[in-house]
N, C-alpha and C. Protein backbone atom coordinates (compact mmCIF):
# COMPACT_ATOMS: atom_id res chain seq x y z
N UNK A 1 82.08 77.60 120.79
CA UNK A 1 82.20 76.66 119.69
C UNK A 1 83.14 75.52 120.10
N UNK A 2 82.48 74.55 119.59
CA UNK A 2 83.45 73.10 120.04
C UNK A 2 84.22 73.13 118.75
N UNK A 3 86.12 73.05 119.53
CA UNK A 3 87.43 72.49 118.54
C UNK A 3 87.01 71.09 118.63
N UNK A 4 87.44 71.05 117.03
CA UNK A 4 87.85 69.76 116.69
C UNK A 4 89.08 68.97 117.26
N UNK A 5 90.15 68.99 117.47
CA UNK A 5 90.90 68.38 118.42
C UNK A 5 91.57 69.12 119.20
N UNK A 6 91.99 68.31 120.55
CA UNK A 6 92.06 69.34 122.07
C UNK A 6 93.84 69.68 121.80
N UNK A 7 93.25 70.34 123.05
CA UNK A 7 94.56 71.29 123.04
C UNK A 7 95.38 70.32 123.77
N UNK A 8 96.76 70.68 123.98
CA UNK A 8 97.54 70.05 124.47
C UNK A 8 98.46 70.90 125.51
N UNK A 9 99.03 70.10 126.63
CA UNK A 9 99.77 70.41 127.58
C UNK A 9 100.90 70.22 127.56
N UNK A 10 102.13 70.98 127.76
CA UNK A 10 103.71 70.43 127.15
C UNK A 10 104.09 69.93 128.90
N UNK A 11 104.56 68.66 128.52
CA UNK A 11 104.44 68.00 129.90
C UNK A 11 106.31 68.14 130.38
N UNK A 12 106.95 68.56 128.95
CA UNK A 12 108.74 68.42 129.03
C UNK A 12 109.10 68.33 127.74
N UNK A 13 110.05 69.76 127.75
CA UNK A 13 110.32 69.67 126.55
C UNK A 13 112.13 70.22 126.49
N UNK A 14 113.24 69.39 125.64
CA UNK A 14 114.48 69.96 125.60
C UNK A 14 114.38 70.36 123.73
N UNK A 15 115.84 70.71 123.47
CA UNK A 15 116.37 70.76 122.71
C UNK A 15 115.51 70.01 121.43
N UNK A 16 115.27 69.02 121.20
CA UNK A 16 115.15 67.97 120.37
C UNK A 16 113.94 66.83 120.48
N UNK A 17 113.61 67.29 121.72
CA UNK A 17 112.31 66.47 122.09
C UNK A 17 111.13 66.67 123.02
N UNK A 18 110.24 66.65 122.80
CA UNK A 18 108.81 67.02 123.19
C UNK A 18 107.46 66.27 124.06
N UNK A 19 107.32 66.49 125.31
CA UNK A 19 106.20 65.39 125.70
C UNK A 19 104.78 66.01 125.85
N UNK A 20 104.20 66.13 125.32
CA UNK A 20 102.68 66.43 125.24
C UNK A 20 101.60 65.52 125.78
N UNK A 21 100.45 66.22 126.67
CA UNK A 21 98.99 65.74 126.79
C UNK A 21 98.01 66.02 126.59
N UNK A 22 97.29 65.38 125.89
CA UNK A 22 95.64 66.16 125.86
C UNK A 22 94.80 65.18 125.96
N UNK A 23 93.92 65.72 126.38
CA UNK A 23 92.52 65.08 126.87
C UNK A 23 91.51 65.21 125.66
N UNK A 24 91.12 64.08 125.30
CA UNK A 24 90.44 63.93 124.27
C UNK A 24 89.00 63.92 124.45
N UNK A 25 88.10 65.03 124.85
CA UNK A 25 86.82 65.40 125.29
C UNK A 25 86.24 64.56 124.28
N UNK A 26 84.81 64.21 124.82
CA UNK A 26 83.60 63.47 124.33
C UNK A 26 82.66 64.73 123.13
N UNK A 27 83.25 65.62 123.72
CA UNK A 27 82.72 66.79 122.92
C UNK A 27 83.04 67.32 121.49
N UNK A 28 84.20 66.67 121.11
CA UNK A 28 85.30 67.22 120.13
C UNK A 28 84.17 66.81 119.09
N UNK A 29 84.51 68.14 117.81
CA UNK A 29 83.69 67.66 116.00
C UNK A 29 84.41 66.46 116.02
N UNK A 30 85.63 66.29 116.16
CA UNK A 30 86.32 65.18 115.61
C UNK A 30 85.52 63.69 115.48
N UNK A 31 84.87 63.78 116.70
CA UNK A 31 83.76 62.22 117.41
C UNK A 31 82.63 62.20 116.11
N UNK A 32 82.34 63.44 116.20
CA UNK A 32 81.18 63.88 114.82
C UNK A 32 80.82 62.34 114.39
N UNK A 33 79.56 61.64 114.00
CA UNK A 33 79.72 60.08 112.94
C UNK A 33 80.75 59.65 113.40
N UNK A 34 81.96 59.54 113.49
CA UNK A 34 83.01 58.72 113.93
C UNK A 34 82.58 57.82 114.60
N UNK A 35 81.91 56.83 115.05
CA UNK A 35 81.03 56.24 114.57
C UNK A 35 79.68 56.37 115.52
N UNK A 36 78.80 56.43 115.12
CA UNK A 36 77.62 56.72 116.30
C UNK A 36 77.66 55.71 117.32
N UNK A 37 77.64 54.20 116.91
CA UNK A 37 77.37 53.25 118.09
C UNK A 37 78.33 53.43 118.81
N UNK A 38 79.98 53.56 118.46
CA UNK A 38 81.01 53.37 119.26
C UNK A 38 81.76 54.94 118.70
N UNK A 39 82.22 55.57 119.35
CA UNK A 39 82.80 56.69 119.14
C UNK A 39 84.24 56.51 119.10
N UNK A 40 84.96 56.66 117.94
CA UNK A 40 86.50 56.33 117.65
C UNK A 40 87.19 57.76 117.17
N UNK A 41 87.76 58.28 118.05
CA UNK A 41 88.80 59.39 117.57
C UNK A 41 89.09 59.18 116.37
N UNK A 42 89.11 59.81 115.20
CA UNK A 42 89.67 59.37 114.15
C UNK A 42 91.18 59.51 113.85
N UNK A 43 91.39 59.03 112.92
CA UNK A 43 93.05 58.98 112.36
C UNK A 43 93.49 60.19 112.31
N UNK A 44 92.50 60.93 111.32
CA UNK A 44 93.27 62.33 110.88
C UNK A 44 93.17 63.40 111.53
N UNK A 45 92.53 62.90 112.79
CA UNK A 45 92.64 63.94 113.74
C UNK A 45 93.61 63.66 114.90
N UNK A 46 93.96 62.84 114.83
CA UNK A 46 95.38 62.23 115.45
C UNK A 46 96.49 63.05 115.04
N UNK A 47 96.65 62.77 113.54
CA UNK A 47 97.60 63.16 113.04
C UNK A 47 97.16 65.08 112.71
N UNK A 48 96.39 65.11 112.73
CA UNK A 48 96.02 66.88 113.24
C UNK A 48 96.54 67.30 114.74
N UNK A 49 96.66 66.75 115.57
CA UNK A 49 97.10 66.75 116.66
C UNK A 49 98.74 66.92 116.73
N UNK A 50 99.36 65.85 115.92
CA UNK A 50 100.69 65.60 115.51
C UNK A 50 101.12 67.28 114.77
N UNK A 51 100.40 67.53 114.20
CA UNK A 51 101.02 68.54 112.77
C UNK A 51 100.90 69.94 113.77
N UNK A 52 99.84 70.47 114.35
CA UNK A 52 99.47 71.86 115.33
C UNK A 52 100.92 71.35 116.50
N UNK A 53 101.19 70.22 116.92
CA UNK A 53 102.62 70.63 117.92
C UNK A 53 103.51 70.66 117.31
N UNK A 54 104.06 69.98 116.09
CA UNK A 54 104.92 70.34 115.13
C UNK A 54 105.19 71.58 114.86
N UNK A 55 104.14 72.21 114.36
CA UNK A 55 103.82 73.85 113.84
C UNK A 55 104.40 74.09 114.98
N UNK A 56 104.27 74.24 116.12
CA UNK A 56 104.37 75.28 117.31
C UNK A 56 105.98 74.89 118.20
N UNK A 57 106.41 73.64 118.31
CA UNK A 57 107.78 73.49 118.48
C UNK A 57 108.72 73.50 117.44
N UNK A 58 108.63 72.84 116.43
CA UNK A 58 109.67 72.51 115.56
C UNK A 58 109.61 73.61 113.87
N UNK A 59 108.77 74.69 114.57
CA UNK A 59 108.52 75.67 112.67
C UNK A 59 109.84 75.52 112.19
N UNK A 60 110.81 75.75 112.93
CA UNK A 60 112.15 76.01 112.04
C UNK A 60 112.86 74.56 111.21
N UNK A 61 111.87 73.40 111.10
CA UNK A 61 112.30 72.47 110.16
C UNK A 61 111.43 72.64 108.69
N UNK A 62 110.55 73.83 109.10
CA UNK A 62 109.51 73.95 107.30
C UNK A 62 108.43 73.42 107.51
N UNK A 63 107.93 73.66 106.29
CA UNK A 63 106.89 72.33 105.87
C UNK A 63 107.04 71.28 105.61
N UNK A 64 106.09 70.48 105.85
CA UNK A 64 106.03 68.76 105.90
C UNK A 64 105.85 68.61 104.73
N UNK A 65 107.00 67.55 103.88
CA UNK A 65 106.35 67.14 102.46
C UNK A 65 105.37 65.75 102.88
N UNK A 66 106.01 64.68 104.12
CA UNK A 66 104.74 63.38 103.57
C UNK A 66 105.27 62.71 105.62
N UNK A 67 104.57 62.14 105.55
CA UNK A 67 104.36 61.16 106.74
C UNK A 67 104.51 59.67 106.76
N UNK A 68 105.82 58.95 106.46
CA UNK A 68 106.39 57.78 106.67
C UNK A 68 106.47 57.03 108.04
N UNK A 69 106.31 55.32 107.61
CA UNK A 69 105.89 54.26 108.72
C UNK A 69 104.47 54.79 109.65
N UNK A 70 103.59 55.56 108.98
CA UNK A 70 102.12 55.38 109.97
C UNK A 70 101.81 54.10 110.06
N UNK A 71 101.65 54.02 111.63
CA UNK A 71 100.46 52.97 112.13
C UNK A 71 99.53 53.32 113.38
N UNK A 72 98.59 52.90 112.67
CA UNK A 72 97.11 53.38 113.97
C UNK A 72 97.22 51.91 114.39
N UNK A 73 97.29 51.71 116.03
CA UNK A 73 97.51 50.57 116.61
C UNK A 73 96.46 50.32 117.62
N UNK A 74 96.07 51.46 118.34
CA UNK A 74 94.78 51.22 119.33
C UNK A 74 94.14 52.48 119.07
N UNK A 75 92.83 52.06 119.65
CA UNK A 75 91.94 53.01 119.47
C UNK A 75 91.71 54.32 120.55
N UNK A 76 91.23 54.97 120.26
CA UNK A 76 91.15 56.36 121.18
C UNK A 76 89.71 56.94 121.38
N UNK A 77 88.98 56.25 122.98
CA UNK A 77 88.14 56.37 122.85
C UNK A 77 87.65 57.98 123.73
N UNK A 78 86.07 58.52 123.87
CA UNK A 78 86.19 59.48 124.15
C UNK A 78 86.83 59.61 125.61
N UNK A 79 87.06 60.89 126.16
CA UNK A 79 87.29 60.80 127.62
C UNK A 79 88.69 60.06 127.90
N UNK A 80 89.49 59.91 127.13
CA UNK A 80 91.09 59.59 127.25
C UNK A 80 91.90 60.29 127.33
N UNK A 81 92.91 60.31 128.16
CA UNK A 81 93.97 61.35 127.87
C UNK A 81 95.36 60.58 127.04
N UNK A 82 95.60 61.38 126.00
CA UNK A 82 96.41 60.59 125.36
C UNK A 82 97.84 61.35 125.03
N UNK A 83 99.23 60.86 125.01
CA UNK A 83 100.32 61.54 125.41
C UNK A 83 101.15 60.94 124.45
N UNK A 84 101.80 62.67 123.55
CA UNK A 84 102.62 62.68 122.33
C UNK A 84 103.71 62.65 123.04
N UNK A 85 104.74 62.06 121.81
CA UNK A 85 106.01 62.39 121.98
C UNK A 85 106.50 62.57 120.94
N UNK A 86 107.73 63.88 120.32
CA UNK A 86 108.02 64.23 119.65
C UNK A 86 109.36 63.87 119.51
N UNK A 87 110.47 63.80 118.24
CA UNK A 87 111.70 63.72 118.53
C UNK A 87 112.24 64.43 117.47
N UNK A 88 112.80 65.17 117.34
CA UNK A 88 113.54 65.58 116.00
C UNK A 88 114.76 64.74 115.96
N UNK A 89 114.98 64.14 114.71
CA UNK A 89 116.62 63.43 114.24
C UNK A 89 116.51 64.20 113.15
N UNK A 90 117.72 64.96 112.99
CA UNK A 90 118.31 66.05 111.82
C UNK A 90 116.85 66.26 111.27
N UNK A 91 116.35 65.94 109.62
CA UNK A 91 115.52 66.69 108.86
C UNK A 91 114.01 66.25 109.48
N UNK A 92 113.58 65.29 110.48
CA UNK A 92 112.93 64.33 110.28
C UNK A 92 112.43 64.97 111.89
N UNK A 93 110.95 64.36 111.83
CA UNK A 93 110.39 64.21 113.57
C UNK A 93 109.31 62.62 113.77
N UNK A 94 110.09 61.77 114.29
CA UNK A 94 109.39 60.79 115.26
C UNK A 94 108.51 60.96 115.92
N UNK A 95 107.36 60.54 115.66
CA UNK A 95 106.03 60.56 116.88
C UNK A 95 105.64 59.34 116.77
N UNK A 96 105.01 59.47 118.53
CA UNK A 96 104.57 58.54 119.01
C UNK A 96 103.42 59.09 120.02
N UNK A 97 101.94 58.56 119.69
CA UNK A 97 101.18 58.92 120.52
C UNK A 97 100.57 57.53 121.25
N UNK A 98 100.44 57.53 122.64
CA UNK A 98 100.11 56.74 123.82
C UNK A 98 99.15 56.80 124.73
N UNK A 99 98.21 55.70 124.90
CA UNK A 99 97.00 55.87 126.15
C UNK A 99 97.86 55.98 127.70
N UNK A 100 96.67 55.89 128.25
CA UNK A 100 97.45 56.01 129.66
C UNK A 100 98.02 54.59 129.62
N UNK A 101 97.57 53.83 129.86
CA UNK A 101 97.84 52.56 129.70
C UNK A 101 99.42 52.15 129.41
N UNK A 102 100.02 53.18 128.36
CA UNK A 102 100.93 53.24 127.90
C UNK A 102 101.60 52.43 126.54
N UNK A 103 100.31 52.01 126.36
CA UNK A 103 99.86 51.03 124.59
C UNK A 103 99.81 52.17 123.55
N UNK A 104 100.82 52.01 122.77
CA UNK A 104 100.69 52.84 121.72
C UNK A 104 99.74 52.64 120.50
N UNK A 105 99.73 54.04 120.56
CA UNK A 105 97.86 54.38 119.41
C UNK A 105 98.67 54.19 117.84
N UNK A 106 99.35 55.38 118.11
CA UNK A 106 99.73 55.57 116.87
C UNK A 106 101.25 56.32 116.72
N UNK A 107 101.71 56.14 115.53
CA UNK A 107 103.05 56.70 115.79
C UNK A 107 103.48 56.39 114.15
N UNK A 108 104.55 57.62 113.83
CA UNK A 108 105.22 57.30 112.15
C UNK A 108 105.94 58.35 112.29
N UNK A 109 106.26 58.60 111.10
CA UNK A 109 107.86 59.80 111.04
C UNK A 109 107.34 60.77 109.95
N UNK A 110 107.77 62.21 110.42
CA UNK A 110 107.68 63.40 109.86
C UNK A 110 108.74 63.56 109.20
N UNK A 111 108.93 63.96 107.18
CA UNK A 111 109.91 64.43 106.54
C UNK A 111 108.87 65.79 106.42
N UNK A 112 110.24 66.71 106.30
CA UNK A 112 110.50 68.11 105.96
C UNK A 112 110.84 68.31 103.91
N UNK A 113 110.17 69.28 104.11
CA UNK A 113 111.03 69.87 102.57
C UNK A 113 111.94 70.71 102.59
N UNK A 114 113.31 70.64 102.08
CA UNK A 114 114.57 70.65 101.98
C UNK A 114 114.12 72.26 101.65
């Protein structure tokens, strides 16, 4: 069965911050309609991407109440490898996801519930 978005590789990770890669297969549901003529990773599978490394480095900040300063900036086409970065500041986690290129896609800030 084809996942909807890929897995990821922890490229370096300390205390407080996180570098992730994944390869964004041509195969993923995510592509699903997204659009037939041109195939665009979608948003919320971006940010599905964001939330599964969250879950798995940072559980001990909780659950996420909301996702402040999103911006989708470039597009993510199939067959890209595209590279998170995580940051925890106290309650909060910074992301930033990047093409190779090193043009950022997308990036906004994770609050926690207290």
């Amino acid at each position: 069965m084809t996942a909807f978005i890929p897995t990821t590789e922890c490229l370096q990770q300390d205390e407080h911050a996180l570098s992730l890669k994944a390869h964004v297969g041509a195969e993923l549901l995510a592509f699903k309609g997204h659009f037939p003529e041109c195939a665009v990773f979608p948003g919320v599978a971006q940010i599905a991407i964001v939330r599964q490394a969250v879950a798995q480095y940072f559980a001990s900040l909780g659950e996420i109440q909301r996702i402040e300063q999103l911006r989708f900036q470039n597009f993510i086409l199939p067959d890209q490898d595209v590279f998170i970065q995580l940051e925890q500041n106290a309650e909060t986690v910074q992301f930033k996801l990047t093409n190779s290129q090193q043009a950022v896609v997308a990036s906004g800030r994770i609050i926690f519930k207290n």
